[in-house]
PDB file of N, CA and C in Angstrom:
ATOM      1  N   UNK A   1      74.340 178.964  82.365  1.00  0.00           N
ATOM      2  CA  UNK A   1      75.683 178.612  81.936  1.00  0.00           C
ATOM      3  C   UNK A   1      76.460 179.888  81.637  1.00  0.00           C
ATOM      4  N   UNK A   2      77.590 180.341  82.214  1.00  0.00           N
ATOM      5  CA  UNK A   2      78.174 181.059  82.215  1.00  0.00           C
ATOM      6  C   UNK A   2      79.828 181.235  80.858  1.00  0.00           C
ATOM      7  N   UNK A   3      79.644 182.481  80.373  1.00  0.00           N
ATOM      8  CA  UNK A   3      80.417 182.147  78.865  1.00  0.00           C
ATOM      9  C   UNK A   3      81.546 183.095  79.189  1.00  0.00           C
ATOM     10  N   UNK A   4      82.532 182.287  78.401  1.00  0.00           N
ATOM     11  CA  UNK A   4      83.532 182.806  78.779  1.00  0.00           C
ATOM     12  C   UNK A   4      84.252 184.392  78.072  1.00  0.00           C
ATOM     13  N   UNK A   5      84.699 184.826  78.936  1.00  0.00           N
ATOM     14  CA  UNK A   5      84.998 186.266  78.375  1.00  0.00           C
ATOM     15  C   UNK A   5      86.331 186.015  77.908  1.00  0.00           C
ATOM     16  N   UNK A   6      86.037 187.087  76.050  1.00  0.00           N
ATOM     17  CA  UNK A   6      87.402 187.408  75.550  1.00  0.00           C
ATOM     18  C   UNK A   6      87.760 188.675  75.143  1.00  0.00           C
ATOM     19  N   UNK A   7      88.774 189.306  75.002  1.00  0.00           N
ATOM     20  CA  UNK A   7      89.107 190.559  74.771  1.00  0.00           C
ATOM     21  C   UNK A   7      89.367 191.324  73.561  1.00  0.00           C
ATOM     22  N   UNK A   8      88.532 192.633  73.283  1.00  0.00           N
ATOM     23  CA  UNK A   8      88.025 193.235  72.435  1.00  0.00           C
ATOM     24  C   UNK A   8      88.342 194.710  72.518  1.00  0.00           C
ATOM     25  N   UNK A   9      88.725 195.148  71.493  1.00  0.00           N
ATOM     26  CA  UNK A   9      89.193 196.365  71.056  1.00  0.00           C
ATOM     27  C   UNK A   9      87.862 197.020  70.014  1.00  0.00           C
ATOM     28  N   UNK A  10      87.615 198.236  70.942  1.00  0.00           N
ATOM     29  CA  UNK A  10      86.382 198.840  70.350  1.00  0.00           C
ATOM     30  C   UNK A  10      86.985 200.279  69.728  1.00  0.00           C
ATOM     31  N   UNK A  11      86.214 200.438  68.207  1.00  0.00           N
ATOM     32  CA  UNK A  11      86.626 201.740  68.035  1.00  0.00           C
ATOM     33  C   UNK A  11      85.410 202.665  67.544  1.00  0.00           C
ATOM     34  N   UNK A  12      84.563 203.242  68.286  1.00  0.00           N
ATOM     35  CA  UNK A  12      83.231 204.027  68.079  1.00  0.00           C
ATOM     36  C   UNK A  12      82.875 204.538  67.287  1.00  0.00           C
ATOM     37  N   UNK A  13      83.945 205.753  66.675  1.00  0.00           N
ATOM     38  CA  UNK A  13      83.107 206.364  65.692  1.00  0.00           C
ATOM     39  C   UNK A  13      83.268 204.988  64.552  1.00  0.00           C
ATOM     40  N   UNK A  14      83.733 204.063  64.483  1.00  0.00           N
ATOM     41  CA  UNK A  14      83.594 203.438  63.248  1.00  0.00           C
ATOM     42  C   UNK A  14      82.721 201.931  62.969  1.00  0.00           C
ATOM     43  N   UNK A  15      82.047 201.760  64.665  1.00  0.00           N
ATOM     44  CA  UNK A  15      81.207 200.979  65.183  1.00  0.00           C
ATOM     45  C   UNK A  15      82.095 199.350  64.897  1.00  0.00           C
ATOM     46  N   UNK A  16      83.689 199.816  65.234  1.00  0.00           N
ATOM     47  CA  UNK A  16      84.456 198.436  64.831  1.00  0.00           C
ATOM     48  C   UNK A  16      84.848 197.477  66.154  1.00  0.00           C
ATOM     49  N   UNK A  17      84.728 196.352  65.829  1.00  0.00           N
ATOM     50  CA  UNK A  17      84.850 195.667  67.177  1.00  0.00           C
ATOM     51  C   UNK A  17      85.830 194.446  66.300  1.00  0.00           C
ATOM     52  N   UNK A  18      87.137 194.258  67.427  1.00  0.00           N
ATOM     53  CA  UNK A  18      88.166 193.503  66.874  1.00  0.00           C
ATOM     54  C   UNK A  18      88.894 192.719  68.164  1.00  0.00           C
ATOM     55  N   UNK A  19      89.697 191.354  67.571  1.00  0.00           N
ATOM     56  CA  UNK A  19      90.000 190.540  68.620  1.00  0.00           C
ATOM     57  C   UNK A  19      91.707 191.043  68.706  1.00  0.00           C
ATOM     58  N   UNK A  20      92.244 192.163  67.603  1.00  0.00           N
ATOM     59  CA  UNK A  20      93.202 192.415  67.371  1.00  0.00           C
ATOM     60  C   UNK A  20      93.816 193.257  67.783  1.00  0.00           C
ATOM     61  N   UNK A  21      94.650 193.901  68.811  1.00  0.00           N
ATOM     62  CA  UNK A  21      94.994 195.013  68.754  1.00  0.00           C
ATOM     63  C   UNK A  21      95.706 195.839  68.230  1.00  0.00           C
ATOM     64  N   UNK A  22      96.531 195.161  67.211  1.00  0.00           N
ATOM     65  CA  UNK A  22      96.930 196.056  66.129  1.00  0.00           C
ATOM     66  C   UNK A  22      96.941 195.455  64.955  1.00  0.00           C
ATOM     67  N   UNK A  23      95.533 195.146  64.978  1.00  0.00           N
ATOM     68  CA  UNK A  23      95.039 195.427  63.252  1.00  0.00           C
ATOM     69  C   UNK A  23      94.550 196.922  62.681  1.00  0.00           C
ATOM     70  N   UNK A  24      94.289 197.558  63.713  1.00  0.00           N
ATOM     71  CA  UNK A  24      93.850 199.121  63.595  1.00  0.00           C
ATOM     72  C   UNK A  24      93.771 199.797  64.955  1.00  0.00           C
ATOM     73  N   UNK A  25      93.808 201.207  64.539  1.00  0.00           N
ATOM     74  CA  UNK A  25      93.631 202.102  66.303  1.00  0.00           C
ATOM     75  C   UNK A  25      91.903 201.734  66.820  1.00  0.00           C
ATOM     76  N   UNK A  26      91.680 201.915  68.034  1.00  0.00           N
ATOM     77  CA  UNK A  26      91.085 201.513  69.172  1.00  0.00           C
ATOM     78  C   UNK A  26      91.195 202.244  69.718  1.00  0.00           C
ATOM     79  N   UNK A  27      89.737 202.212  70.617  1.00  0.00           N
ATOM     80  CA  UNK A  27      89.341 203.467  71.563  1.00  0.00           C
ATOM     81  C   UNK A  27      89.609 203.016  73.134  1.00  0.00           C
ATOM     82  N   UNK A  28      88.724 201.679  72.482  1.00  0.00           N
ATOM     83  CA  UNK A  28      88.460 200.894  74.526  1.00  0.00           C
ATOM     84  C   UNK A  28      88.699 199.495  74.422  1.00  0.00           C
ATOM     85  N   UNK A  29      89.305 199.076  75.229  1.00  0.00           N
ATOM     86  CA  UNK A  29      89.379 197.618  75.735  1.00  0.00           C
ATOM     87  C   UNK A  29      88.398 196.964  76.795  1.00  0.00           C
ATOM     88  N   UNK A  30      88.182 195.981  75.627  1.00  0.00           N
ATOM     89  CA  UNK A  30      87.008 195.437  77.092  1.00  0.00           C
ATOM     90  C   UNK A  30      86.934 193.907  77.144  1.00  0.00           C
ATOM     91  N   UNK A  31      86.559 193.017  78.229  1.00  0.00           N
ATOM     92  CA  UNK A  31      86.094 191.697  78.159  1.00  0.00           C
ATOM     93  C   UNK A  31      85.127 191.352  77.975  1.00  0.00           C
ATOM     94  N   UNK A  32      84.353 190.524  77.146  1.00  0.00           N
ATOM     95  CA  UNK A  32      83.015 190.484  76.718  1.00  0.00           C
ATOM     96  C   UNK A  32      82.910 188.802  76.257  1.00  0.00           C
ATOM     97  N   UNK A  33      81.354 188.843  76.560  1.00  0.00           N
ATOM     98  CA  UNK A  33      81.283 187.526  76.438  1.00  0.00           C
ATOM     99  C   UNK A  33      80.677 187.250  75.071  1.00  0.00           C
ATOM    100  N   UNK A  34      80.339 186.200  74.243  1.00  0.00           N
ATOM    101  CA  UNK A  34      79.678 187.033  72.982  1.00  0.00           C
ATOM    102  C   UNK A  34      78.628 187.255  72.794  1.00  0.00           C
ATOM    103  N   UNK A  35      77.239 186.528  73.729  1.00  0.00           N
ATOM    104  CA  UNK A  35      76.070 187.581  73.928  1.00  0.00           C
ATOM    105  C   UNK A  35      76.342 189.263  73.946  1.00  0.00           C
ATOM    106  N   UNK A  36      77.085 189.619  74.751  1.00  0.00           N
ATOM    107  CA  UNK A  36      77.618 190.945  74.761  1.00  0.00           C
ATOM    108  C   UNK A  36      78.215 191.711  73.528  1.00  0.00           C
ATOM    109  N   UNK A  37      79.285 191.374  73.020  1.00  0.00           N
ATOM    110  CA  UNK A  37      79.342 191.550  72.071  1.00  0.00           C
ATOM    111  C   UNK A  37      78.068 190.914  70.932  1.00  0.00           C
ATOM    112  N   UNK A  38      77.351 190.882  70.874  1.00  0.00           N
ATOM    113  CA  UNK A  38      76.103 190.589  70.004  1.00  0.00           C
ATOM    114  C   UNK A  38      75.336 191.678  70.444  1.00  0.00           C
ATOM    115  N   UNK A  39      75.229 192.335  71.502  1.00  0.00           N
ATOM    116  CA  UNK A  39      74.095 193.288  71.743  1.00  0.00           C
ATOM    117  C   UNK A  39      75.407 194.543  71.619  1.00  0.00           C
ATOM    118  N   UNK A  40      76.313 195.113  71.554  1.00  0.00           N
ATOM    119  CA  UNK A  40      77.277 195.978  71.344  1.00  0.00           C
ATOM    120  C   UNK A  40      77.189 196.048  69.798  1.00  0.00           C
ATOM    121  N   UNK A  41      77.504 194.970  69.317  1.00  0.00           N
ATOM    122  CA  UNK A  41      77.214 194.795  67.407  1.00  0.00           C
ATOM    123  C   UNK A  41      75.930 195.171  66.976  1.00  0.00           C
ATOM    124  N   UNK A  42      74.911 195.614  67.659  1.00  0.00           N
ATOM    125  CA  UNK A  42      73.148 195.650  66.987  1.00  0.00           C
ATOM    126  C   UNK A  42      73.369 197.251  67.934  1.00  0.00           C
ATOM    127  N   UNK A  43      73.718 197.366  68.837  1.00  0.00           N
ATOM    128  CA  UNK A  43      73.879 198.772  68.915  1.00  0.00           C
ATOM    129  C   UNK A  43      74.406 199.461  67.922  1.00  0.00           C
ATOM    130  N   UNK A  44      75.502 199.105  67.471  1.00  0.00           N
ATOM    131  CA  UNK A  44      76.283 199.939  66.627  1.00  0.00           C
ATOM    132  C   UNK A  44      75.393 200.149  65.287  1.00  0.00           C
ATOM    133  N   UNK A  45      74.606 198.963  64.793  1.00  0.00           N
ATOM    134  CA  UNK A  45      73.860 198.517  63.813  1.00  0.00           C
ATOM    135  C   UNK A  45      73.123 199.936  63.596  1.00  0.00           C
ATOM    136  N   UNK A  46      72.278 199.680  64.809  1.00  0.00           N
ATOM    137  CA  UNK A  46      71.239 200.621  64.617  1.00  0.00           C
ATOM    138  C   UNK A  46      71.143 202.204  64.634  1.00  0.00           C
ATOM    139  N   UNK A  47      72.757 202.474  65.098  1.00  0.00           N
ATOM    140  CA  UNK A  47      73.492 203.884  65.245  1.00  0.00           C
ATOM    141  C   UNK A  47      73.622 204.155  63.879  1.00  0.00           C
ATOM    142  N   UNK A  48      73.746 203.213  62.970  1.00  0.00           N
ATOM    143  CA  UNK A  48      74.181 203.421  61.157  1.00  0.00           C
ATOM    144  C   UNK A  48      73.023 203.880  60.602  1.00  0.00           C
ATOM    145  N   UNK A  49      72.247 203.434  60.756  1.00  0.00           N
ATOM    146  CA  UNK A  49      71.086 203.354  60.434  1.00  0.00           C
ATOM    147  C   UNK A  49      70.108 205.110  60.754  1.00  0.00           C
ATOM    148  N   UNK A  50      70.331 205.026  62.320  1.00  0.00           N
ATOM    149  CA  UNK A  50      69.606 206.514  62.619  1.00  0.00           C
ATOM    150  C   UNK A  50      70.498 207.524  61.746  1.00  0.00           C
ATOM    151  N   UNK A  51      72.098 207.241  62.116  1.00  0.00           N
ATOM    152  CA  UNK A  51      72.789 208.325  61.189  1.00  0.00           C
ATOM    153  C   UNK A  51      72.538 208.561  60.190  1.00  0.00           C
ATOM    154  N   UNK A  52      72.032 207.718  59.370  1.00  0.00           N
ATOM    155  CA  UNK A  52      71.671 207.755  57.594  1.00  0.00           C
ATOM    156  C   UNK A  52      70.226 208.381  57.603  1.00  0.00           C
ATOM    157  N   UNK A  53      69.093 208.293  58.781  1.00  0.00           N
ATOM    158  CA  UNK A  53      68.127 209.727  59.084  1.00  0.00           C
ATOM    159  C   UNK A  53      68.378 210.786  59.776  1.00  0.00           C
ATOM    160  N   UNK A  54      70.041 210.662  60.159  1.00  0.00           N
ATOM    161  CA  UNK A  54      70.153 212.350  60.261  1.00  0.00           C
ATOM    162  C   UNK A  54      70.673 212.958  59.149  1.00  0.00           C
ATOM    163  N   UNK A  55      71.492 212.509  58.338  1.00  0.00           N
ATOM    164  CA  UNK A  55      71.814 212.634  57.240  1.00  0.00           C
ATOM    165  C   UNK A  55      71.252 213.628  56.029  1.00  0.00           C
ATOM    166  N   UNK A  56      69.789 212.669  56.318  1.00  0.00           N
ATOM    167  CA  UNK A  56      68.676 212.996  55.378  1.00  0.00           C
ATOM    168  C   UNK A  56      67.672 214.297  55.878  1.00  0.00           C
ATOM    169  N   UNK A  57      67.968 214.555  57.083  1.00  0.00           N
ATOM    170  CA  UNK A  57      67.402 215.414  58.135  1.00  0.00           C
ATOM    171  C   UNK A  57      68.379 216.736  57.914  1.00  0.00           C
ATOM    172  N   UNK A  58      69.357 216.372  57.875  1.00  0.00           N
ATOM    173  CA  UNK A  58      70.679 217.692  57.613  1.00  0.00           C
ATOM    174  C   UNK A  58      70.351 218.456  56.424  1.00  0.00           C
ATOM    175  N   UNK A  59      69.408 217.872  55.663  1.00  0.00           N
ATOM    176  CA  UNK A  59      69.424 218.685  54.166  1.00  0.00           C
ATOM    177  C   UNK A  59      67.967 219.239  54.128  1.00  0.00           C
ATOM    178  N   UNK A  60      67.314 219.354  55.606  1.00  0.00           N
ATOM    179  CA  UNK A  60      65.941 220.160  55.823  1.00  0.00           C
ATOM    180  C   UNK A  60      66.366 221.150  56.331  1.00  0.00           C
ATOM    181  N   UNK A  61      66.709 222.304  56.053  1.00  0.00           N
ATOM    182  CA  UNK A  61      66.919 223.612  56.925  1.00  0.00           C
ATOM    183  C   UNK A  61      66.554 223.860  58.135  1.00  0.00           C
ATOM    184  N   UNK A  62      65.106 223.853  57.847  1.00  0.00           N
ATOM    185  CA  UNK A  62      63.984 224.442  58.672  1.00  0.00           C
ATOM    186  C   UNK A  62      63.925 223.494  60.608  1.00  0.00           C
ATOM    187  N   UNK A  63      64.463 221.859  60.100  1.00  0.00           N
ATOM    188  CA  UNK A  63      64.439 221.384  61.395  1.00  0.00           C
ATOM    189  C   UNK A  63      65.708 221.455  62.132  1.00  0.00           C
ATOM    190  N   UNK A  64      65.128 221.810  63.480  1.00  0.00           N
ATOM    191  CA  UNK A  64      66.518 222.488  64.081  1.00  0.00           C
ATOM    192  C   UNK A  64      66.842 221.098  65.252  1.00  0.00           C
ATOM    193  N   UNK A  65      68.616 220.853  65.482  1.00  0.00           N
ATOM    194  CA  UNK A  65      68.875 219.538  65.736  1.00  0.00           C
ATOM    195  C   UNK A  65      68.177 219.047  66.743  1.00  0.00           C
ATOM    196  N   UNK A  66      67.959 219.927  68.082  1.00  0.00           N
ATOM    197  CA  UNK A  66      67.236 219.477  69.446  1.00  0.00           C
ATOM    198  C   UNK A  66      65.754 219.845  69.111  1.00  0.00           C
ATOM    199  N   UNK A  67      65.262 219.445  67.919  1.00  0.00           N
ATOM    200  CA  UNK A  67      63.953 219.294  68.050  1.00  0.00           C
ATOM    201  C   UNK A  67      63.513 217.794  66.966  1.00  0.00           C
ATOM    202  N   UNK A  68      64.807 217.127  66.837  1.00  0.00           N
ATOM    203  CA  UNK A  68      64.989 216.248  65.339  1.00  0.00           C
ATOM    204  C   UNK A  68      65.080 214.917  66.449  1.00  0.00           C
ATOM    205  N   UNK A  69      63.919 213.795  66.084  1.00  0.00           N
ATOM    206  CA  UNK A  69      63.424 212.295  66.769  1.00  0.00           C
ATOM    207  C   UNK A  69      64.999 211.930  66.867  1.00  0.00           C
ATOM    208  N   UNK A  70      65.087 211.710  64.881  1.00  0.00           N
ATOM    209  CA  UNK A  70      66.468 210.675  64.873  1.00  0.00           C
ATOM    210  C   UNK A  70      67.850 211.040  65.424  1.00  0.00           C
ATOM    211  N   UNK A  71      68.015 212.630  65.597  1.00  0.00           N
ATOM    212  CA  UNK A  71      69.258 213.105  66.575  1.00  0.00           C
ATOM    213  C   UNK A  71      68.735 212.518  68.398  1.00  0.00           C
ATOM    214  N   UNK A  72      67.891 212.587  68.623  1.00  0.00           N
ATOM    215  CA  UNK A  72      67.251 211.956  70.219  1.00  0.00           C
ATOM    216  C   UNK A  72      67.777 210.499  70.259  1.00  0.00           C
ATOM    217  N   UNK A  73      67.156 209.931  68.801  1.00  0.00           N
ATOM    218  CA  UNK A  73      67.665 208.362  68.846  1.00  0.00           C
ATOM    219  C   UNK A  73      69.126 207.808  69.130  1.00  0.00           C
ATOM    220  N   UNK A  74      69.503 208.601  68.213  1.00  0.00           N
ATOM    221  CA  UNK A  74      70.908 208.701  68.073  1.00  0.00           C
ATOM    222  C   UNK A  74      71.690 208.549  69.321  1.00  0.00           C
ATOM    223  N   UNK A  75      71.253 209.841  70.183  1.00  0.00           N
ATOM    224  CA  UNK A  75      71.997 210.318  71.637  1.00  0.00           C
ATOM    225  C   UNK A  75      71.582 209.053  72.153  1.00  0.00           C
ATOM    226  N   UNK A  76      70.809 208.930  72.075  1.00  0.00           N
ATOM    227  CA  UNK A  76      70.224 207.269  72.994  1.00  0.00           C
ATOM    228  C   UNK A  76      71.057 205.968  73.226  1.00  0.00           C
ATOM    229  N   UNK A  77      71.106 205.723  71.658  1.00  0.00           N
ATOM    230  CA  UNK A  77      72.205 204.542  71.412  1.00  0.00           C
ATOM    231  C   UNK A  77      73.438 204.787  71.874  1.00  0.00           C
ATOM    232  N   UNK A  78      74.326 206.306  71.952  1.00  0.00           N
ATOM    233  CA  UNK A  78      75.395 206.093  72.062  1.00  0.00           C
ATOM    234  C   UNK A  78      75.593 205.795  73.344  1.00  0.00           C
ATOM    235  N   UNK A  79      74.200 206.584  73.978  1.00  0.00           N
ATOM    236  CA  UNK A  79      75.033 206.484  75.484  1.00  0.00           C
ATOM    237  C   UNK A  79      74.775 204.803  75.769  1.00  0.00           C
ATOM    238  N   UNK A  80      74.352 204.012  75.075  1.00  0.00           N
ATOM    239  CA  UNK A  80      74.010 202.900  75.396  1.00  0.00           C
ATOM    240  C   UNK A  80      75.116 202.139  74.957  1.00  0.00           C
ATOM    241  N   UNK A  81      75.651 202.561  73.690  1.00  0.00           N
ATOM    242  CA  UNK A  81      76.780 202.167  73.329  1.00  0.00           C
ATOM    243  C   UNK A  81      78.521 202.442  74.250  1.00  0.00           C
ATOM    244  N   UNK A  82      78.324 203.302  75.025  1.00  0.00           N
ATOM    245  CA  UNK A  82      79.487 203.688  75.687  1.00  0.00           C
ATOM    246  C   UNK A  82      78.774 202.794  77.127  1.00  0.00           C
ATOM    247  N   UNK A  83      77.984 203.082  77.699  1.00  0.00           N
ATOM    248  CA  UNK A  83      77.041 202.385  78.913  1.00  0.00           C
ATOM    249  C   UNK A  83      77.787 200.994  78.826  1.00  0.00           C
ATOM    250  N   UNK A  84      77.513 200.691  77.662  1.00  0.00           N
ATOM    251  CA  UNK A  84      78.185 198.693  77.565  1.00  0.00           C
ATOM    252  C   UNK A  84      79.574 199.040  77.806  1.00  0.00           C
ATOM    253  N   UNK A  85      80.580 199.362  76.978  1.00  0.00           N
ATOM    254  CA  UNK A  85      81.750 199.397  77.263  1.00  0.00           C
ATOM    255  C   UNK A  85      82.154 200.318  78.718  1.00  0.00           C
ATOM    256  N   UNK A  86      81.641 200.864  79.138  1.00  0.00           N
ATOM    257  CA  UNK A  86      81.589 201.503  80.505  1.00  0.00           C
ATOM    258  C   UNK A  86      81.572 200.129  81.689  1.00  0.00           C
ATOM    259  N   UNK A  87      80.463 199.014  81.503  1.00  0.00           N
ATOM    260  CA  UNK A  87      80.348 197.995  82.232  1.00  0.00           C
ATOM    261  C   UNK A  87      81.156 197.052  82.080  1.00  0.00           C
ATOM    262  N   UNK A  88      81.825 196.886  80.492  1.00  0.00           N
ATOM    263  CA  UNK A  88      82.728 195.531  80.029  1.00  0.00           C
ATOM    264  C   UNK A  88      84.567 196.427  80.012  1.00  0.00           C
ATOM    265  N   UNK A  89      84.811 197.870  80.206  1.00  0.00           N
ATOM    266  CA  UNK A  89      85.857 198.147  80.014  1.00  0.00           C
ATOM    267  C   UNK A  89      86.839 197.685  80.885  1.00  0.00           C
ATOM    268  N   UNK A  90      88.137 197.999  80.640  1.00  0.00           N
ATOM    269  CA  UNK A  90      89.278 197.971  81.828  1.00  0.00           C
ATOM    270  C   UNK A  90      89.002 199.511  82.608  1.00  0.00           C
ATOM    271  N   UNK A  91      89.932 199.393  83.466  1.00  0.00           N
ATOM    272  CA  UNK A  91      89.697 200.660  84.197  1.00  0.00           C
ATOM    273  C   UNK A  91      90.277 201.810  83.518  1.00  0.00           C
ATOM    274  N   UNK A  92      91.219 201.984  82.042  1.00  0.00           N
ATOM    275  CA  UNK A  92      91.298 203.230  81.312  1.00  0.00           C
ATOM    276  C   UNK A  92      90.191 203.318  80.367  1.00  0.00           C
ATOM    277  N   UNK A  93      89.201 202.352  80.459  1.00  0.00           N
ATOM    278  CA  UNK A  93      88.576 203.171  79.842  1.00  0.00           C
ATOM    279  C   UNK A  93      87.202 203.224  80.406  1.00  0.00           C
ATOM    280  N   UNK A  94      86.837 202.498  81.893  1.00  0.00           N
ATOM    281  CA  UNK A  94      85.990 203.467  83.247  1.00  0.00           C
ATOM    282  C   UNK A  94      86.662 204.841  82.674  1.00  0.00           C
ATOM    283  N   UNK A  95      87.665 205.134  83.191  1.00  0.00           N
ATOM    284  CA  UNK A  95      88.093 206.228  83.256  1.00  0.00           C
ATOM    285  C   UNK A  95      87.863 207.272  82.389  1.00  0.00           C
ATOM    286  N   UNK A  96      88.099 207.085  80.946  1.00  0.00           N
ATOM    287  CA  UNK A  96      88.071 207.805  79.842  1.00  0.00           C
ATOM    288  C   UNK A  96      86.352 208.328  79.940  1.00  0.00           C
ATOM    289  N   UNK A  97      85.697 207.458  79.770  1.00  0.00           N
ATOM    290  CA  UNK A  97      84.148 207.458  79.745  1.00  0.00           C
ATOM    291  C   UNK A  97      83.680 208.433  81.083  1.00  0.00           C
ATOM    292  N   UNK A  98      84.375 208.395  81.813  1.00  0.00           N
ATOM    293  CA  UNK A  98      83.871 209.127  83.421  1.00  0.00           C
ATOM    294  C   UNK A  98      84.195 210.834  82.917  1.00  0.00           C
ATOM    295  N   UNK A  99      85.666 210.370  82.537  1.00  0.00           N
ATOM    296  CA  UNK A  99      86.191 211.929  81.831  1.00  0.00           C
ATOM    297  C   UNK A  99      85.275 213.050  81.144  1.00  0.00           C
ATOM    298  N   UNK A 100      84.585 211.915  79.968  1.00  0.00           N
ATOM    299  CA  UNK A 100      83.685 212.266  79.075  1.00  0.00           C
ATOM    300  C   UNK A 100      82.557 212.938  79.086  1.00  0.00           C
ATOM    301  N   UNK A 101      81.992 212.352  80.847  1.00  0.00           N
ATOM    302  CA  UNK A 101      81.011 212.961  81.172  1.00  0.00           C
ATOM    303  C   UNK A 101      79.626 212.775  80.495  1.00  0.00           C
ATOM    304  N   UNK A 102      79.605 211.552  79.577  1.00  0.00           N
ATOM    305  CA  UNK A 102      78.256 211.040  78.700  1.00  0.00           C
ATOM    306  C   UNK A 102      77.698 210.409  79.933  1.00  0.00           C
ATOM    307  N   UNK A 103      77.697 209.296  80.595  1.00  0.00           N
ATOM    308  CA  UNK A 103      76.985 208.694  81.250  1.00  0.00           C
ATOM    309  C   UNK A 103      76.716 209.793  82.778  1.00  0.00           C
ATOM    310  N   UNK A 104      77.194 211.030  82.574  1.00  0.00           N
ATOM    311  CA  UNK A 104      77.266 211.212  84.430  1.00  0.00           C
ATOM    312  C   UNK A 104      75.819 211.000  85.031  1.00  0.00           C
ATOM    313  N   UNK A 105      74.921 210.225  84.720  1.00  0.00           N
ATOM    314  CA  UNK A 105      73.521 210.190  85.692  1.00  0.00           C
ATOM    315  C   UNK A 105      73.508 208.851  85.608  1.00  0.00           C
ATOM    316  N   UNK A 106      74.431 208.025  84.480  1.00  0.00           N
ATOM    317  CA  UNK A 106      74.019 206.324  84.691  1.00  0.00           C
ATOM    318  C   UNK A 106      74.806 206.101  85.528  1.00  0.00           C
ATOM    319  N   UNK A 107      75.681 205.987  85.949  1.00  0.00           N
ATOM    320  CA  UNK A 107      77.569 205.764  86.857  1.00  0.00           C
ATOM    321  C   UNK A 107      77.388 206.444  88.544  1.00  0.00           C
ATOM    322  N   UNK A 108      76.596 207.332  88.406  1.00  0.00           N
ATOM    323  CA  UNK A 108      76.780 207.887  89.822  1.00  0.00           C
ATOM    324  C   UNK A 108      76.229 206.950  90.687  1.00  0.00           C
TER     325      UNK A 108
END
């Protein structure tokens, strides 16, 4: 059964997802169905979460960032997090994301 898509204003660094477009600024527009948005929302989830062990990681001197799990994790989710809106965006924000150059090995 196929669900119907509605339109969503994503804003990343603040892991905000809205049916509004000017209830606040926004990064990307996208159509999403709400399985989708349900796996975009547990992405973001779990981006809070690693951040709060880099956090705690920032106040070890000694570990340096490209050798730190939860900075790896981190990079992981986002690109997974931009990856979704990369697949559900309009074409400015294909575009923006192509710009960005995060996904260039998933997209080619």
């Amino acid at each position: 059964m196929e669900q119907n898509k509605k339109t969503y204003y994503i804003t990343v660094a603040h892991g905000q997802i809205s049916q509004s477009a000017t209830d606040s600024p926004w990064d990307f527009k996208i159509d999403a169905t709400d399985n989708e948005i349900h796996t975009l929302r547990e992405y973001f989830n779990q981006n809070y979460g690693t951040e709060w062990a880099g956090f705690w990681r920032a106040h070890v001197p000694f570990i340096e960032y490209h050798n730190d799990k939860s900075n790896d994790e981190y990079d992981s989710k986002i690109k997974k997090v931009y990856g979704l809106i990369y697949q559900l965006g309009d074409e400015e924000a294909k575009k923006h994301i192509e710009n960005m150059g995060i996904l260039n090995d998933e997209i080619q």
